[in-house]
C-alpha atoms as a PDB file:
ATOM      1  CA  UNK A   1     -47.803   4.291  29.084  1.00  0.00           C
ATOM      2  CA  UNK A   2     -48.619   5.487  25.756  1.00  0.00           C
ATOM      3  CA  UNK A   3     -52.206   6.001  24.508  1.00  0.00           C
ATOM      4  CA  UNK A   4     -53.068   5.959  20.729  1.00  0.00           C
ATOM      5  CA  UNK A   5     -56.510   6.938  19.693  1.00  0.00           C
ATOM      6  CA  UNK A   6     -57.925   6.270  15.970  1.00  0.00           C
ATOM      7  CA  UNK A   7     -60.006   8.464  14.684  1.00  0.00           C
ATOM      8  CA  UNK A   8     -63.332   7.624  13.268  1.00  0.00           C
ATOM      9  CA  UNK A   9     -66.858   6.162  12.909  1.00  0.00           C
ATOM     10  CA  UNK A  10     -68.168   2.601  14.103  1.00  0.00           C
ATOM     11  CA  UNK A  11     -70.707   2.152  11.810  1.00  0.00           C
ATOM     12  CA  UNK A  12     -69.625  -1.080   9.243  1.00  0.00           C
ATOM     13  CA  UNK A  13     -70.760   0.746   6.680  1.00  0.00           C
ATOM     14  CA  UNK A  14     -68.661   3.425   7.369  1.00  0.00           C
ATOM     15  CA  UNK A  15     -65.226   1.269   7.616  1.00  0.00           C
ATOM     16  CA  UNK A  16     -63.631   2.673   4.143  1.00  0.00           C
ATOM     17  CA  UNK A  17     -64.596   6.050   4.604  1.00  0.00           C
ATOM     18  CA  UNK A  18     -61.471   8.530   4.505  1.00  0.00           C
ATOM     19  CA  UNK A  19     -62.993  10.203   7.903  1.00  0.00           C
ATOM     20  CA  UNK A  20     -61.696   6.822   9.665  1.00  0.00           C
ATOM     21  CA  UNK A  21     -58.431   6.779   8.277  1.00  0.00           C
ATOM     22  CA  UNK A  22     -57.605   6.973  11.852  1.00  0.00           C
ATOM     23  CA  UNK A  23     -58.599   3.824  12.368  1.00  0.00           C
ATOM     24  CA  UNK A  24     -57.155   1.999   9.724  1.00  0.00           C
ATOM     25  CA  UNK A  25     -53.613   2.970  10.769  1.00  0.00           C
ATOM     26  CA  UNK A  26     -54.408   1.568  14.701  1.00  0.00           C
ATOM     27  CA  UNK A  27     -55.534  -1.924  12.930  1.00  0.00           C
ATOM     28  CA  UNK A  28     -52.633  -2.061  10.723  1.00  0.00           C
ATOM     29  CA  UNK A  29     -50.005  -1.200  13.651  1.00  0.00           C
ATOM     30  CA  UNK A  30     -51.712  -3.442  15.433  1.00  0.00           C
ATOM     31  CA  UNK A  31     -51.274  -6.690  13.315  1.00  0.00           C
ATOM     32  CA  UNK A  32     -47.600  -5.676  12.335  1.00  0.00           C
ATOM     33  CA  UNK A  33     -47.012  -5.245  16.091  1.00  0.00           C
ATOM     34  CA  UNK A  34     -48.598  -8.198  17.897  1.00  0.00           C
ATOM     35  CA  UNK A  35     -50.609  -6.635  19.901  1.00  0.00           C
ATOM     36  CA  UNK A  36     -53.788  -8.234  21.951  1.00  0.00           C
ATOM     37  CA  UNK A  37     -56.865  -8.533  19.833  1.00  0.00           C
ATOM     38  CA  UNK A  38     -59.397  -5.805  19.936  1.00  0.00           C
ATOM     39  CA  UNK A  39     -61.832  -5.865  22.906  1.00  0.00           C
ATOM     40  CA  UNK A  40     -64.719  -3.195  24.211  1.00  0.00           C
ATOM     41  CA  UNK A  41     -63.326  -0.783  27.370  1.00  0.00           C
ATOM     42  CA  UNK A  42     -63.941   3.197  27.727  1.00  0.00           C
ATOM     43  CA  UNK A  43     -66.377   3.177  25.169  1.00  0.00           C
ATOM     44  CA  UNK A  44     -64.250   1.951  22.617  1.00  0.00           C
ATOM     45  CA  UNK A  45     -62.560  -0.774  21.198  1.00  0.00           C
ATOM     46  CA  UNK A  46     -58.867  -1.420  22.708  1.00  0.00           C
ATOM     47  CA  UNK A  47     -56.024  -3.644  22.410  1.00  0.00           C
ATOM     48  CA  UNK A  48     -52.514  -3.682  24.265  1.00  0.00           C
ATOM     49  CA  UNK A  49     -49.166  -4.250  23.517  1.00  0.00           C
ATOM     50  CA  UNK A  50     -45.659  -2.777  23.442  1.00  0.00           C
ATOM     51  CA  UNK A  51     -43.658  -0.038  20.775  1.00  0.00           C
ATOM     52  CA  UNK A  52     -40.308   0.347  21.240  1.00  0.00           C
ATOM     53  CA  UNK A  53     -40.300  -0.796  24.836  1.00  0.00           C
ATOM     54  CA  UNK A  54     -43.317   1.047  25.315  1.00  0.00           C
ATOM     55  CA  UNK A  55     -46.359   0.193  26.464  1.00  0.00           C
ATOM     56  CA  UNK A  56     -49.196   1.336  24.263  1.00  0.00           C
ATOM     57  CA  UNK A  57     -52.878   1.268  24.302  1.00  0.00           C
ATOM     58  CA  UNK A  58     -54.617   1.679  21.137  1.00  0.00           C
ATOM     59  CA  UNK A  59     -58.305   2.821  21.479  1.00  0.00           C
ATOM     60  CA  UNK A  60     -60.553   3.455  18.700  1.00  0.00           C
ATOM     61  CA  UNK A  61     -63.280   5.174  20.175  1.00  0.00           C
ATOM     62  CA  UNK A  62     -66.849   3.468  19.362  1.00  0.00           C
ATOM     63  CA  UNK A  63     -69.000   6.708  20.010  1.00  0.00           C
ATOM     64  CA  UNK A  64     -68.607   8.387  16.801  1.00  0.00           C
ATOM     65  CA  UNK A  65     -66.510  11.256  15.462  1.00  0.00           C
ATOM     66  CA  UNK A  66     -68.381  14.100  17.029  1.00  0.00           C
ATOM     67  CA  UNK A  67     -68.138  12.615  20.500  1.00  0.00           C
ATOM     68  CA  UNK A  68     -64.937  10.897  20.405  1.00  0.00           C
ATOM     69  CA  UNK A  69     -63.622  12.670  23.257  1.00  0.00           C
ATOM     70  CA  UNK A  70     -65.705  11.102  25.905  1.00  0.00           C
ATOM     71  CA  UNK A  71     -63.914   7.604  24.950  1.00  0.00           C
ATOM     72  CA  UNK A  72     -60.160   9.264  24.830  1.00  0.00           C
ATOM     73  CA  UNK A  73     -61.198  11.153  28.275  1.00  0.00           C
ATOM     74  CA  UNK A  74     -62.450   7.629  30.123  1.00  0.00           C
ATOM     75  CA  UNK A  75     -58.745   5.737  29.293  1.00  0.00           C
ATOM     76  CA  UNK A  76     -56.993   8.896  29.810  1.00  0.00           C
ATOM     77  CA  UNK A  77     -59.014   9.114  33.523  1.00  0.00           C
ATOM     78  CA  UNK A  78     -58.271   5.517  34.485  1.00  0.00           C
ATOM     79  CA  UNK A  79     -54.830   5.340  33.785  1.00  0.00           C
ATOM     80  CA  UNK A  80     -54.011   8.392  35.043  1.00  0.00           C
ATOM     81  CA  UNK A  81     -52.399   9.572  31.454  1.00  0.00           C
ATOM     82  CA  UNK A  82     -50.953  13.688  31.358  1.00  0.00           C
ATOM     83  CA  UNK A  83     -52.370  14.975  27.541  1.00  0.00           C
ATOM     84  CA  UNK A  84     -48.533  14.194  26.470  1.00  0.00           C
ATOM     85  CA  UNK A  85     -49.693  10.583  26.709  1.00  0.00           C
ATOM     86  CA  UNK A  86     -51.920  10.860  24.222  1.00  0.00           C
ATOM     87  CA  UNK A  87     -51.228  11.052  20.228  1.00  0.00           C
ATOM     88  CA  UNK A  88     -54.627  11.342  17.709  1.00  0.00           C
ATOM     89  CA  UNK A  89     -53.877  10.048  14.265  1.00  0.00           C
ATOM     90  CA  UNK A  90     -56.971  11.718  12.237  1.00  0.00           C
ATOM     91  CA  UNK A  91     -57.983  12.667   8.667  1.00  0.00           C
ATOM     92  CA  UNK A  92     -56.063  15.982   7.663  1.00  0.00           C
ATOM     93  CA  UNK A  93     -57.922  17.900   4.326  1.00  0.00           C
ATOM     94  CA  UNK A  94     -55.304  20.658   4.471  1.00  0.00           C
ATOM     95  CA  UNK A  95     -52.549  18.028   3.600  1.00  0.00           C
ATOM     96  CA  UNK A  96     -52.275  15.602   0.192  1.00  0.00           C
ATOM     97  CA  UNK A  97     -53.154  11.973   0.216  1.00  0.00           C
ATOM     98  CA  UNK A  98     -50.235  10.293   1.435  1.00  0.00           C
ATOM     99  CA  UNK A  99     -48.646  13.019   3.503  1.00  0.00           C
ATOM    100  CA  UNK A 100     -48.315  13.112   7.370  1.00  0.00           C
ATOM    101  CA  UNK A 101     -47.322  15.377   9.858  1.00  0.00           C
ATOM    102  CA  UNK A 102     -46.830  15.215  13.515  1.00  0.00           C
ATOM    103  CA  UNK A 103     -47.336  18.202  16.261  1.00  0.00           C
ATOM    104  CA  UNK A 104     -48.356  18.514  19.542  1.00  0.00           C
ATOM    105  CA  UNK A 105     -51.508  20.999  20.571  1.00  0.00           C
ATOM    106  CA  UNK A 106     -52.834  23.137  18.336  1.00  0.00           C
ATOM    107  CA  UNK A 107     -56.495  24.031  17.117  1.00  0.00           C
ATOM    108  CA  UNK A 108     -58.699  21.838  15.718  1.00  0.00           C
ATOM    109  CA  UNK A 109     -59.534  23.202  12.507  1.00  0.00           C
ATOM    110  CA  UNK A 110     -63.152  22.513  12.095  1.00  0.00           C
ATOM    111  CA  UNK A 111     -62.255  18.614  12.811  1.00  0.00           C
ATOM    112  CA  UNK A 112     -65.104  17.683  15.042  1.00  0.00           C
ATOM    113  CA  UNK A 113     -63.375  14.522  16.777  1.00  0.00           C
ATOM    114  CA  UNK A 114     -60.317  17.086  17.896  1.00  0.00           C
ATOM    115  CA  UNK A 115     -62.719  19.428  19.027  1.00  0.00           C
ATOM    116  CA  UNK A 116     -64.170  16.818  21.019  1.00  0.00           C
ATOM    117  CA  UNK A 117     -61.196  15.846  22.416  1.00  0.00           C
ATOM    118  CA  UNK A 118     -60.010  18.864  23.463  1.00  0.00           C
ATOM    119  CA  UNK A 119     -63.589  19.877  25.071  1.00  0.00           C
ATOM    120  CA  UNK A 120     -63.186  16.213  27.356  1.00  0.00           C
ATOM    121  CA  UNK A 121     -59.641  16.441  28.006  1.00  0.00           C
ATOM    122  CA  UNK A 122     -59.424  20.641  28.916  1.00  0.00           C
ATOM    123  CA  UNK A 123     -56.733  21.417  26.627  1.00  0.00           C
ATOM    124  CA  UNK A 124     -55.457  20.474  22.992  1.00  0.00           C
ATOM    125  CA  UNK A 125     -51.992  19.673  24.397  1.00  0.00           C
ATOM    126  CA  UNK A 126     -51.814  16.384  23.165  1.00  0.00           C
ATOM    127  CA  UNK A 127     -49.763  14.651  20.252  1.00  0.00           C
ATOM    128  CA  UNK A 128     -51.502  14.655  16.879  1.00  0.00           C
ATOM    129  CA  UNK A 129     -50.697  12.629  13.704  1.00  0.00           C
ATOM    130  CA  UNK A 130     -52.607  14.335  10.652  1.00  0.00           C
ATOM    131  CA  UNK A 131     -52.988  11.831   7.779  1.00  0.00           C
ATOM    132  CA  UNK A 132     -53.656  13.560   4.956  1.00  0.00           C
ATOM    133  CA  UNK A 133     -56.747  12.126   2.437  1.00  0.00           C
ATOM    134  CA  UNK A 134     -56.646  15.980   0.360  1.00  0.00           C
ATOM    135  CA  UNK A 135     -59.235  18.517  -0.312  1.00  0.00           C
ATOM    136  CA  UNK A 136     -62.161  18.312  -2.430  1.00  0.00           C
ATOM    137  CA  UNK A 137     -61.516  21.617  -3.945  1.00  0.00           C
ATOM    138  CA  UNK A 138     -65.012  22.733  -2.815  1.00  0.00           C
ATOM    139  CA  UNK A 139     -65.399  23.783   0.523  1.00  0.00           C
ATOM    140  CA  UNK A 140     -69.280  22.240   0.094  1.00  0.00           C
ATOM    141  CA  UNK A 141     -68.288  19.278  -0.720  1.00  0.00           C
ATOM    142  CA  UNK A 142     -66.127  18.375   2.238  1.00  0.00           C
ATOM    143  CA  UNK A 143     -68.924  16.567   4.112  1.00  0.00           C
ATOM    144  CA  UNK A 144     -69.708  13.976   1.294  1.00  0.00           C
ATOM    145  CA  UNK A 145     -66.147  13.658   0.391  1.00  0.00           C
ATOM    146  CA  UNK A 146     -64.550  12.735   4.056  1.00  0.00           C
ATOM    147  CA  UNK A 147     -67.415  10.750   4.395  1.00  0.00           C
ATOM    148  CA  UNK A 148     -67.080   9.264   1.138  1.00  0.00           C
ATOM    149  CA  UNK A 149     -64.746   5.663   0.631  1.00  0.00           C
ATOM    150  CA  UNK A 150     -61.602   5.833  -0.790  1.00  0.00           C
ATOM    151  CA  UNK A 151     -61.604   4.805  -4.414  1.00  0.00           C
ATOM    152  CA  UNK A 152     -60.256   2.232  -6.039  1.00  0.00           C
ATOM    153  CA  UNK A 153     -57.641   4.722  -7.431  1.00  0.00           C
ATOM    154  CA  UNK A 154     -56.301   5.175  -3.923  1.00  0.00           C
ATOM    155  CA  UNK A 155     -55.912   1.913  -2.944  1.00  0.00           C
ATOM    156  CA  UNK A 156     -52.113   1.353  -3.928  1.00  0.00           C
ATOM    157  CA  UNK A 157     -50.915   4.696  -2.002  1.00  0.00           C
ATOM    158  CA  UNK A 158     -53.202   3.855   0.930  1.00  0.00           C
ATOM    159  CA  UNK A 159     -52.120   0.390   1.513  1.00  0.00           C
ATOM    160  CA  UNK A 160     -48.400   1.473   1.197  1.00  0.00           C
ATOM    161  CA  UNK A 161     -48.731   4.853   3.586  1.00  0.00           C
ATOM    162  CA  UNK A 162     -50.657   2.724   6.374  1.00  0.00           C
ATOM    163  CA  UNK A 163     -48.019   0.287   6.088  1.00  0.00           C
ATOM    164  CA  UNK A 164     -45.368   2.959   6.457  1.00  0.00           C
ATOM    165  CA  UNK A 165     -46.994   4.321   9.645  1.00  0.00           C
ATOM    166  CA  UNK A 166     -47.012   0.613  10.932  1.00  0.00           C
ATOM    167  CA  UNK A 167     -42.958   0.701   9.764  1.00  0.00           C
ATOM    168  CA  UNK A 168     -42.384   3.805  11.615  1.00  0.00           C
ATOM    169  CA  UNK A 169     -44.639   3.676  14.520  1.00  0.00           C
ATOM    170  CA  UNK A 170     -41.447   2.643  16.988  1.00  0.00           C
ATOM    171  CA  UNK A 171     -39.877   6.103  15.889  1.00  0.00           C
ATOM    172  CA  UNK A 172     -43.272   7.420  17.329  1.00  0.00           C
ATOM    173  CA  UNK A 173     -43.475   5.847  20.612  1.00  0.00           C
ATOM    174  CA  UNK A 174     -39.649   6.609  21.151  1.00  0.00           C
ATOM    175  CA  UNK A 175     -40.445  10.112  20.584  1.00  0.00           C
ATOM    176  CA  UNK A 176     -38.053  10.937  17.775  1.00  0.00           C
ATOM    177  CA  UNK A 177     -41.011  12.845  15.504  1.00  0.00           C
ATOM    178  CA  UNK A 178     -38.782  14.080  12.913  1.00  0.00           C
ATOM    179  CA  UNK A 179     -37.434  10.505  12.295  1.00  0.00           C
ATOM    180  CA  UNK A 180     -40.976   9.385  12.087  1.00  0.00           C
ATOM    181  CA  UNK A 181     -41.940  11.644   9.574  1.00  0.00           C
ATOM    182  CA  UNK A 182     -38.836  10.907   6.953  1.00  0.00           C
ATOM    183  CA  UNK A 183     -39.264   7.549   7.482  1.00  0.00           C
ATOM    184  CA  UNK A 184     -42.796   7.625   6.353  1.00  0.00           C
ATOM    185  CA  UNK A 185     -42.111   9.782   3.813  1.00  0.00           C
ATOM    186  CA  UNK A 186     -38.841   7.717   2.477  1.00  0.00           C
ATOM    187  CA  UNK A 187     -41.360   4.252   2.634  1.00  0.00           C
ATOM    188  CA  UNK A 188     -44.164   6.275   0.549  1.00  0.00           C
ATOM    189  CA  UNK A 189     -41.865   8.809  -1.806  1.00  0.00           C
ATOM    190  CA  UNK A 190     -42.631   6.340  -5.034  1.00  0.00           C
ATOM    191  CA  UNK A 191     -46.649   6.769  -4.383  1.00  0.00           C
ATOM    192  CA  UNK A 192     -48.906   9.809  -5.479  1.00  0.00           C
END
């Protein structure tokens, strides 16, 4: 079994925000995958279904950012799940709008729902999918900007790299990463 957590904040308000791009790409792969609608477990929201013969959970954890980790380390606990189980898609500043990339561990660069996650689960070693929204250019703007909405300018490239993930995803859960990534990046390469 496969566990996929989104990234990101419950509040409705907060829904557009880039911080929860995380969980924009669960509800898209969600609805292009059939799987069951969303319902409240481990202090979250989660729906089932199968990826490439696997079969996934998707959690977005309702607990906000800073404690996401105590959602992620509930599933993780029931089921069982080794940290390989696990893959993160979250917000990446160090990478442009549009871009992804994939790796396993790591640290969790000032992202507070990693560091979470890695404080609940005892060790960074799972999968993590870094969707990148850019940088601000100002190192004090960071906070307003993550937790800013995506413009109006950004719709287009967001609505085509979310549906690339959604495209891709069965590369994911059949664990060919590379694939994943030029797929995504062959579905988006028109975009900015």
């Amino acid at each position: 079994m496969l566990l996929w957590v989104g990234l990101g904040n419950p509040e409705p308000s907060m829904a557009r925000n880039r911080h929860n791009i995380g969980f924009m790409a669960l509800d898209v792969v969600a609805i292009r995958h059939g799987f069951s609608p969303w319902r409240q477990r481990f202090k979250g929201l989660v729906a089932d279904g199968h990826i490439a013969g696997q079969k996934t959970m998707l959690l977005k954890p309702m607990t906000y950012m800073n404690n996401s980790g105590e959602s992620v380390q509930a599933a993780a606990a029931f089921f069982k799940l080794p940290t390989e189980a696990i893959t993160a898609f979250h917000d990446e500043l160090d990478l442009a709008p549009n871009k992804l990339r994939v790796k396993k561990g790591g640290g969790a660069a000032g992202h507070n729902g990693l560091r979470s996650m890695d404080r609940m689960l005892g060790s960074p070693e799972y999968w993590r999918v870094r969707l990148g929204i850019g940088h601000p250019g100002d190192k004090n703007r960071v906070l307003g900007y993550v937790l800013g909405d995506f413009g109006k300018d950004e719709k287009d490239w967001l609505i085509r790299f979310l549906d690339a993930i959604a495209d891709a995803a069965p590369l994911l859960a059949a664990d060919k990463i590379p694939d994943f990534m030029s797929k995504v990046a062959l579905l988006t390469q028109d975009t900015p």
